[in-house]
Protein backbone atom coordinates (compact mmCIF):
# COMPACT_ATOMS: atom_id res chain seq x y z
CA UNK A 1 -37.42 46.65 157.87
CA UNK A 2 -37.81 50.22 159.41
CA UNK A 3 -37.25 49.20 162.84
CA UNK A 4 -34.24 49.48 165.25
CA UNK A 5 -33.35 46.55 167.67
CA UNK A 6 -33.61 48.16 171.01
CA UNK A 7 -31.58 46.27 173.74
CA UNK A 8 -30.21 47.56 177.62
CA UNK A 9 -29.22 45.19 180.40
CA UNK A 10 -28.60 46.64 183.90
CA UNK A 11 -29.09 43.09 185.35
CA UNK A 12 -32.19 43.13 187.66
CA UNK A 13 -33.31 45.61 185.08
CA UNK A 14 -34.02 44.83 181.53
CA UNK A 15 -35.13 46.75 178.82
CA UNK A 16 -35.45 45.31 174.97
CA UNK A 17 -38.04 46.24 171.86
CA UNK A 18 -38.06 47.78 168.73
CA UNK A 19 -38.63 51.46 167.57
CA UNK A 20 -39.18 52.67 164.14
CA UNK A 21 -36.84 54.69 161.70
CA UNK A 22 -37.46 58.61 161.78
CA UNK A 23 -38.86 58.40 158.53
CA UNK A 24 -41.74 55.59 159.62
CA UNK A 25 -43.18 57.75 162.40
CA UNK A 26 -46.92 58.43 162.02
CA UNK A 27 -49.41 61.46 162.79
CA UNK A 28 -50.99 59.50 165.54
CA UNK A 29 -49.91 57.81 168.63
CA UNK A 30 -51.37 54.58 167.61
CA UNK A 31 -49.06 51.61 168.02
CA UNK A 32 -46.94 52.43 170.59
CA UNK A 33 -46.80 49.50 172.95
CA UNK A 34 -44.69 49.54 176.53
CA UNK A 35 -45.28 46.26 178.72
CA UNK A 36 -43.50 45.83 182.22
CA UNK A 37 -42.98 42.32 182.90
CA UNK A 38 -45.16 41.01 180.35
CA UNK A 39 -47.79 42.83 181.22
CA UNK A 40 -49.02 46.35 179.24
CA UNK A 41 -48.57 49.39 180.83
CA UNK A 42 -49.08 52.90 180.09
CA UNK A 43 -46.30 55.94 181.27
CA UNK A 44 -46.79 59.47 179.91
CA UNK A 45 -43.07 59.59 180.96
CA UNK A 46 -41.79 56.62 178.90
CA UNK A 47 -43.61 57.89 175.99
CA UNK A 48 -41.77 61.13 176.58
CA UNK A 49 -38.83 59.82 177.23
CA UNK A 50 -38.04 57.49 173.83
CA UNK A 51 -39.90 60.61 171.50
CA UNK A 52 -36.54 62.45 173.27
CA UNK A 53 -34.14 59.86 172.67
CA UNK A 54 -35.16 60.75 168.96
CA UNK A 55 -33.35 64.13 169.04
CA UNK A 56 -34.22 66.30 166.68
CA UNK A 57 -34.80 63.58 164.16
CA UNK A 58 -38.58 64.00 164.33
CA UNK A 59 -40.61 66.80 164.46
CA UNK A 60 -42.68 67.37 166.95
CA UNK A 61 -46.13 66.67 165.35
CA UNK A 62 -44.69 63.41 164.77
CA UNK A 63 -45.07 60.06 166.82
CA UNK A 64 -42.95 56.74 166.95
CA UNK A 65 -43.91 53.75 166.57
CA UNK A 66 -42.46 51.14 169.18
CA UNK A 67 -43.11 47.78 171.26
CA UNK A 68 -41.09 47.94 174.40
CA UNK A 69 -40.41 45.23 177.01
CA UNK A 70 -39.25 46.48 180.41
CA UNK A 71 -38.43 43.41 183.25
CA UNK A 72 -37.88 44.88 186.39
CA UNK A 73 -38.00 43.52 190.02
CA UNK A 74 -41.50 43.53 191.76
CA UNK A 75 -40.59 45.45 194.54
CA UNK A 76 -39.06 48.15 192.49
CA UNK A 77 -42.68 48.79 191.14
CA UNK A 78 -45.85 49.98 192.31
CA UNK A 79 -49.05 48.65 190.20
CA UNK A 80 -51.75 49.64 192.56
CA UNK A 81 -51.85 53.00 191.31
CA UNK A 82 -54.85 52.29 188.99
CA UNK A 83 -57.45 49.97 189.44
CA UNK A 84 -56.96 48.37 186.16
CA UNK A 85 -53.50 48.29 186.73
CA UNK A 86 -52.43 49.94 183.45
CA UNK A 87 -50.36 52.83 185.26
CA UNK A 88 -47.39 51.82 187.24
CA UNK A 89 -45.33 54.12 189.51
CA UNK A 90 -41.51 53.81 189.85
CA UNK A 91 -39.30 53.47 192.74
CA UNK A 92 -37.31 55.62 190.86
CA UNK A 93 -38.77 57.35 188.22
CA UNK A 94 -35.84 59.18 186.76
CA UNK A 95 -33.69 56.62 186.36
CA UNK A 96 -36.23 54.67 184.41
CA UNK A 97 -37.10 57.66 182.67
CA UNK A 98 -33.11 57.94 181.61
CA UNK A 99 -33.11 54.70 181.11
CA UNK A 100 -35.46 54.59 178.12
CA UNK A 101 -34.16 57.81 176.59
CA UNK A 102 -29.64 56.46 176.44
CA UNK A 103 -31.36 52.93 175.23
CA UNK A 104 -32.99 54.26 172.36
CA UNK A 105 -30.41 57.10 171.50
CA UNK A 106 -28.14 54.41 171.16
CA UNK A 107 -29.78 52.27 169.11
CA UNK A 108 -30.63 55.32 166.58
CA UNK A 109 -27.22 56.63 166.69
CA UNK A 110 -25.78 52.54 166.28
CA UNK A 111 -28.51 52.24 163.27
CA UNK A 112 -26.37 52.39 160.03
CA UNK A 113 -29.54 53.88 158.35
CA UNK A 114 -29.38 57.55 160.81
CA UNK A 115 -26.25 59.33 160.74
CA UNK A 116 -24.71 59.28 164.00
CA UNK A 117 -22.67 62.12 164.06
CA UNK A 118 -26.04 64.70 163.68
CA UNK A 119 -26.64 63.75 167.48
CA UNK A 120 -23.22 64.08 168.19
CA UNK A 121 -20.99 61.32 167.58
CA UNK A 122 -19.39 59.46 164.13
CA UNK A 123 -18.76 56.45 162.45
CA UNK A 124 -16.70 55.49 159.47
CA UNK A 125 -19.71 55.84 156.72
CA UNK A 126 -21.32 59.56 158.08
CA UNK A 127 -17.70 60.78 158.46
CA UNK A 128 -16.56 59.91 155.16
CA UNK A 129 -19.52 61.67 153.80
CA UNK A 130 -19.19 64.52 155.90
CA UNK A 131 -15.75 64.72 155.21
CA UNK A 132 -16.11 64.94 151.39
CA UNK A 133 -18.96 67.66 151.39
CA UNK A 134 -16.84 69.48 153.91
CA UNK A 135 -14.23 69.21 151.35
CA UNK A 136 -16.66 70.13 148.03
CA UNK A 137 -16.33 73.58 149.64
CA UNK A 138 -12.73 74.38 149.30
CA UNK A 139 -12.97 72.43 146.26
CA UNK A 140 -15.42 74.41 144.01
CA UNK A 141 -13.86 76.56 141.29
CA UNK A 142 -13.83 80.23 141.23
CA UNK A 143 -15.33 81.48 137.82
CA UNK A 144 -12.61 81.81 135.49
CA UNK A 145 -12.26 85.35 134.42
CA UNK A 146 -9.74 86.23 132.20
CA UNK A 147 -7.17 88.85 131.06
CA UNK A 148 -8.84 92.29 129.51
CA UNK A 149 -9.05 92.09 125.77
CA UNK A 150 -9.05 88.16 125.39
CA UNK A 151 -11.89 86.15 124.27
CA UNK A 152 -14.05 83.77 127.19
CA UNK A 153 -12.92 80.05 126.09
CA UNK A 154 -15.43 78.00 124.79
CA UNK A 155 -18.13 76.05 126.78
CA UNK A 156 -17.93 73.27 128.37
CA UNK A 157 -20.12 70.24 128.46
CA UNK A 158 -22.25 70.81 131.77
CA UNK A 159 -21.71 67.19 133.16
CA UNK A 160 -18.00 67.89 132.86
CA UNK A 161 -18.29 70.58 135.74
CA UNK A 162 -15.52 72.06 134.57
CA UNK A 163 -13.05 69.06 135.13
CA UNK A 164 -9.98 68.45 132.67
CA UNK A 165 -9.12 64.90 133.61
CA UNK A 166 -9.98 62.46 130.93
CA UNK A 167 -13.30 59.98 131.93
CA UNK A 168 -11.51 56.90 131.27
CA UNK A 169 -8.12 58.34 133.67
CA UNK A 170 -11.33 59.62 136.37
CA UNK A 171 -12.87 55.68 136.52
CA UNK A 172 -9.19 54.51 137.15
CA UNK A 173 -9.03 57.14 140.02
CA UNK A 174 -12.53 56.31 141.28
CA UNK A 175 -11.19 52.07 141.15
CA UNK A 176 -7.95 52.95 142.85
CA UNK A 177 -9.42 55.31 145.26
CA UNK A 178 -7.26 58.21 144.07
CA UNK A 179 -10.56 60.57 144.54
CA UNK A 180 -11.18 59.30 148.33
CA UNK A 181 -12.64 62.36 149.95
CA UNK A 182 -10.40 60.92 152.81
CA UNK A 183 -6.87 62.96 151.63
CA UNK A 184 -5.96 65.98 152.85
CA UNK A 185 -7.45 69.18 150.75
CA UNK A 186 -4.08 69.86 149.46
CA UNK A 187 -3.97 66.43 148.11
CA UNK A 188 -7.12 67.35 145.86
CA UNK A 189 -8.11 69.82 143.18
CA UNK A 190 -11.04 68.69 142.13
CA UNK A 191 -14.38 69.43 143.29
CA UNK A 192 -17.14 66.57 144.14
CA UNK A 193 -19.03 65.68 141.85
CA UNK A 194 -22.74 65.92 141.49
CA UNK A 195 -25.20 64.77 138.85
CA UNK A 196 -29.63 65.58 139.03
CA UNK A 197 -31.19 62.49 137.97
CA UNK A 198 -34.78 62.97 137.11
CA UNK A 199 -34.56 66.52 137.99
CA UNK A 200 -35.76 64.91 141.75
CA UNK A 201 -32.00 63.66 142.92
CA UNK A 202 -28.66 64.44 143.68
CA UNK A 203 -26.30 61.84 143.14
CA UNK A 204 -22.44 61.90 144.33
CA UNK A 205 -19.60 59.57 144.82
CA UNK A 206 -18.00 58.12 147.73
CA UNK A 207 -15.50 55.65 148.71
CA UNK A 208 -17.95 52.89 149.97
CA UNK A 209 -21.03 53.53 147.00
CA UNK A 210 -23.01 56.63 146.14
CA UNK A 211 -24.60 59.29 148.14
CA UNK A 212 -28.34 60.27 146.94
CA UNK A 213 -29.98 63.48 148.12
CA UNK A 214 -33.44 64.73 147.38
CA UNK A 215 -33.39 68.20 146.53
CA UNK A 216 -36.77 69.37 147.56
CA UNK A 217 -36.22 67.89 151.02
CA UNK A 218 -32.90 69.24 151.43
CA UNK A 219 -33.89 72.74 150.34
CA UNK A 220 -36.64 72.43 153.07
CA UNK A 221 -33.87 71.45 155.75
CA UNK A 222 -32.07 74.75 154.39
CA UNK A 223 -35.37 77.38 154.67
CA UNK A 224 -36.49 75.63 157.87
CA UNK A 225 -33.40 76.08 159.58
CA UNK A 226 -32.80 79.54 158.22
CA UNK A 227 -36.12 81.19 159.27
CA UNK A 228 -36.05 79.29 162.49
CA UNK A 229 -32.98 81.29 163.33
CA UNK A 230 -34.45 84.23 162.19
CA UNK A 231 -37.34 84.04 163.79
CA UNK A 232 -36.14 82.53 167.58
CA UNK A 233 -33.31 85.61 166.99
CA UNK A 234 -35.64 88.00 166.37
CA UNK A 235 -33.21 89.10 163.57
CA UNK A 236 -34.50 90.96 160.31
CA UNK A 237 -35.47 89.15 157.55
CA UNK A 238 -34.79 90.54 153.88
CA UNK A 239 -38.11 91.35 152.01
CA UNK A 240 -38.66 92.52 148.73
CA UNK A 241 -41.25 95.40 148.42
CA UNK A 242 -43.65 94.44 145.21
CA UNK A 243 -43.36 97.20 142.67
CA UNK A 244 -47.23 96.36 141.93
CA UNK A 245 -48.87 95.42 145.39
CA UNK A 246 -51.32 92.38 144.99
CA UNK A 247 -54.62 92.07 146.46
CA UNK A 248 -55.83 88.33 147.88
CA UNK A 249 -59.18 87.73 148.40
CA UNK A 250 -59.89 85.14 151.57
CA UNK A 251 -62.61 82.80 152.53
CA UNK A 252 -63.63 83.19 156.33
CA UNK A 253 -61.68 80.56 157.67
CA UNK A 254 -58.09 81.66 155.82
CA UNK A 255 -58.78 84.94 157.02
CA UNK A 256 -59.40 83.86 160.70
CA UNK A 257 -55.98 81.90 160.08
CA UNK A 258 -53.97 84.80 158.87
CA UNK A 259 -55.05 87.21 161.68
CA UNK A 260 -54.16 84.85 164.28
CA UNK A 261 -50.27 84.28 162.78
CA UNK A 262 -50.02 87.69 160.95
CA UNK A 263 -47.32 88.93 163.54
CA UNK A 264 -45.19 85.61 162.52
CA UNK A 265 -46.05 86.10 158.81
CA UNK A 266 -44.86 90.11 159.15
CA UNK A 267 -41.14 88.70 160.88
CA UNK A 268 -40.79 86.24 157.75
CA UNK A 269 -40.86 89.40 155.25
CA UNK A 270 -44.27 89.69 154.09
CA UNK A 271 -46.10 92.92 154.86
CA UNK A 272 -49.67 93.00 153.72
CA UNK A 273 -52.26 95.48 154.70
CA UNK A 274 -56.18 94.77 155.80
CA UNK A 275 -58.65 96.29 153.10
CA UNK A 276 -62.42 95.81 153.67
CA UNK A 277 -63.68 92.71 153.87
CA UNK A 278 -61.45 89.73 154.00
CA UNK A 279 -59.14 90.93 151.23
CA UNK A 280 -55.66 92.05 151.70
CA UNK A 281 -53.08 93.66 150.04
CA UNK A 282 -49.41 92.62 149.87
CA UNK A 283 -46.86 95.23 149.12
CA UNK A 284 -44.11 92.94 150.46
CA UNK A 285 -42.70 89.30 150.33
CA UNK A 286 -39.77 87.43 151.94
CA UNK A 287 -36.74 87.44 149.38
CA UNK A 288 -37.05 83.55 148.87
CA UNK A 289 -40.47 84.33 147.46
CA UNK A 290 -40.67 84.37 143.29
CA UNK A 291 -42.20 87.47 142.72
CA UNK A 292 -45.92 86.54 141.25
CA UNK A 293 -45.97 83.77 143.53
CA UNK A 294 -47.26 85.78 146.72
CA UNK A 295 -50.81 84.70 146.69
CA UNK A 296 -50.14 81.10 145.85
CA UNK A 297 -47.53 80.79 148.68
CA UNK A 298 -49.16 82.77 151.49
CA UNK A 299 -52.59 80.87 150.94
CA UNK A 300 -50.24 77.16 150.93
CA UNK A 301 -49.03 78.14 154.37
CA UNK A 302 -52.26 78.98 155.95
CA UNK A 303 -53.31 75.43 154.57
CA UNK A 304 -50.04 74.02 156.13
CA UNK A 305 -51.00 76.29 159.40
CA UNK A 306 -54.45 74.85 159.91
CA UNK A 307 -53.26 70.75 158.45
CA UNK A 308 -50.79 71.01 161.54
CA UNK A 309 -53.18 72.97 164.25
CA UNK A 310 -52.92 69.75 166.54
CA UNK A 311 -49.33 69.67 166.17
CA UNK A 312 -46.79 70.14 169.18
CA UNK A 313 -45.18 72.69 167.19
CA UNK A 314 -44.99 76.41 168.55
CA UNK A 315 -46.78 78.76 166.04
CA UNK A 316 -43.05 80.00 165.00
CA UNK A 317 -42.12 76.20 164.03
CA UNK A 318 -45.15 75.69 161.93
CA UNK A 319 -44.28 79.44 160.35
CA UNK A 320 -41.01 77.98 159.46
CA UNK A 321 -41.60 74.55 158.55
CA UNK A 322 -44.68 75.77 156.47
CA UNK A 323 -42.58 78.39 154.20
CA UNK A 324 -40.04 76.05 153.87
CA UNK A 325 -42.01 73.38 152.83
CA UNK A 326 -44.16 75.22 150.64
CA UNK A 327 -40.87 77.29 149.31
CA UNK A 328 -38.52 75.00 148.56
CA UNK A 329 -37.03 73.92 144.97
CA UNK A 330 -39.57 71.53 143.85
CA UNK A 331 -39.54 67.93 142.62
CA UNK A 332 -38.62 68.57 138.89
CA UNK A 333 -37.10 71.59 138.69
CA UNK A 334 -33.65 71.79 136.75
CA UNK A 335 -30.72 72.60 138.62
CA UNK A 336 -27.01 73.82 137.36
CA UNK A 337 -23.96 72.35 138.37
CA UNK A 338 -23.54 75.75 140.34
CA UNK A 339 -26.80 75.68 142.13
CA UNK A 340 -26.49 71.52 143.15
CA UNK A 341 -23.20 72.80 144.47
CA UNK A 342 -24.74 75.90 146.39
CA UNK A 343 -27.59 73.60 147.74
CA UNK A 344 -25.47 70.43 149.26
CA UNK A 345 -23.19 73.34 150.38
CA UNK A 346 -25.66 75.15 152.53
CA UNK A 347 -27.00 71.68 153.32
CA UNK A 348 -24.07 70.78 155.37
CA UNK A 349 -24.44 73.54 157.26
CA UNK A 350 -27.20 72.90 158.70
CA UNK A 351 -27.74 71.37 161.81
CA UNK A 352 -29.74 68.14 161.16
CA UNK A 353 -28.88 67.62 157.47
CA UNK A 354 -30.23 64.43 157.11
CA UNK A 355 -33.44 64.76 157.76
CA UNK A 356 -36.33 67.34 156.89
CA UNK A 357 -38.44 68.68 159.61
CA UNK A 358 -41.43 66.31 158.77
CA UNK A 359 -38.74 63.54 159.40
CA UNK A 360 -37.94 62.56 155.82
CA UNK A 361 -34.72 61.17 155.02
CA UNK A 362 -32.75 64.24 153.18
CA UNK A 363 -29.66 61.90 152.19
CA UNK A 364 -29.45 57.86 151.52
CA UNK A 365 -26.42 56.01 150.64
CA UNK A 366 -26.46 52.78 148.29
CA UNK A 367 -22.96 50.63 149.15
CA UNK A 368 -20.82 49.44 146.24
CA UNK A 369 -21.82 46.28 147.52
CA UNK A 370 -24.68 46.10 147.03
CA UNK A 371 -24.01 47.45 143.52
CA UNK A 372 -21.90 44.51 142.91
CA UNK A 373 -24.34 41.87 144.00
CA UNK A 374 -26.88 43.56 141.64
CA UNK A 375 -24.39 42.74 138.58
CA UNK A 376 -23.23 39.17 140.48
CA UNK A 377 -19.78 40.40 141.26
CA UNK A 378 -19.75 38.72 144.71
């Protein structure tokens, strides 16, 4: 559990192991194992080459885990290069090089647990969720307004997100597979459904079982990827100027933080001036920012800053992945119908919606299957 079966066979050349799941990777490069014809090896190159054939699954600052067993002719090798013969030199480097980076693509983008499609290609399970949150946003009512002079209709239960089909005629839907998010858009007029559980998930139906999504991860995706583009852009970011500028004392080290990524911090919306001493005083804050929350969230991304200092992330990453982290709707918080809607919306836009930056799965699916063994059904 948590590792992909890693197989390639070019016939003199064979390469087999196991790698871990994006969301097993560790801060430290500790147990990553490469052996070349049963002996262990070590290749800056190889280790390069399967963090690639990750993608953008894994951040940076992140490291696989994996055991991997390369048998390749002697001639083909050179193991005199070191005199304890843990380095090796290729015959031909790139191809071995490209060789470890299409076998372990594959065998993410083959692993039912990573959707495929986010590193370019599909199969039946991402596509049918894709499909149906593509859908959810032709599907989502407009707010019903109506004529001057008539009263607004009474209110509707929340977990009935507006919908006018009876429950017992939606099951019979659901059974018969009425509601597939495969038909056409003009074949549907309702919107997807979504229910918080806990105030931590997002749970939705789909053909095969349910989709779950964790909201404070997927409103990380969301910031990340929206300040990232901001920032690489060098486009303005809207800010909020603080009717009643705050002023945040620092200890030394903070403060020797915050000089050195001020620049970054100014580009994100804040705008903060030096008084005497180590104190500042912020007169503006990005327009994600709660207004009273300045302090608390400028002080949690200097802590993220200097946590991740070792990272392989450029200052700008850690900028975004620290505001988005720290930023994001938190574990507990209640969300509307409206605002689950907004969120899995802008989730799907995204580029790598599956995943946070740290890595974390953003969406899981449980199969009806595996519902049905739980209650004995098969």
């Amino acid at each position: 559990e948590g590792l992909v079966y890693v197989r390639e066979d070019l016939g003199e050349i064979e390469l087999e192991g196991y790698v871990c799941r994006p969301d097993m990777t560790r801060g430290n490069s500790e147990n990553q194992y490469i052996f070349l014809n049963k002996r262990a090896i070590q290749n800056r190159n190889l280790n390069h080459a399967i963090f690639q054939g990750y993608g953008n699954l894994i951040e940076r600052s992140r490291y696989p885990q994996y055991v991997m067993f390369l048998n390749i002719p002697p001639h083909l090798v050179d193991v005199n290069v070191h005199p304890t013969k843990m380095e090796v030199r290729f015959a031909n480097e790139r191809a071995i090089y490209h060789l470890f980076l299409s076998a372990v693509r594959k065998a993410i983008q083959t692993d039912k647990f990573i959707p495929a499609f986010s590193m370019g290609e599909t199969d039946s399970r991402q596509a049918e969720i894709n499909r149906q949150f593509k859908l959810q946003r032709f599907a989502t009512p407009r707010p019903f307004r109506p004529p001057a002079g008539q009263p607004l209709p009474p209110p509707k239960d929340q977990m009935s997100f507006g919908y006018t089909v009876p429950l017992q005629q939606q099951i019979e839907q659901a059974e018969e597979g009425e509601t597939d998010a495969s038909l056409p858009e003009s074949e549907t007029s309702q919107p997807v459904r979504l229910w918080q559980v806990h105030r931590r998930y997002i749970f939705s139906q789909i053909k095969s079982g349910l989709v779950i999504i964790d909201q404070h991860v997927a409103h990380e995706r969301v910031l990340y990827e929206k300040f990232l583009n901001y920032l690489e852009k060098d486009k303005p970011i809207p800010s909020q100027k603080l009717l009643f500028p705050q002023t945040l004392e620092l200890a030394l080290e903070d403060y020797l933080i915050l000089t050195e990524i001020k620049e970054w911090l100014f580009k994100i919306g804040f705008s903060f001036t030096e008084l005497s001493g180590r104190t500042i005083l912020i007169e503006a804050i990005p327009g994600d920012v709660k207004v009273g929350y300045e302090g608390k969230i400028l002080l949690e991304i200097i802590d993220y800053y200097r946590e991740n200092e070792g990272s392989k992330y450029k200052p700008h990453q850690k900028i975004a992945a620290a505001f988005a982290c720290k930023n994001a709707i938190k574990s507990g918080e209640k969300l509307t119908p409206t605002e689950m809607a907004a969120l899995v919306d802008q989730l799907f836009a995204t580029r790598e919606p599956y995943f946070c930056p740290h890595g974390r799965p953003v969406i899981v699916t449980l199969d009806l299957a595996e519902i049905d063994k739980k209650f004995k059904r098969i």
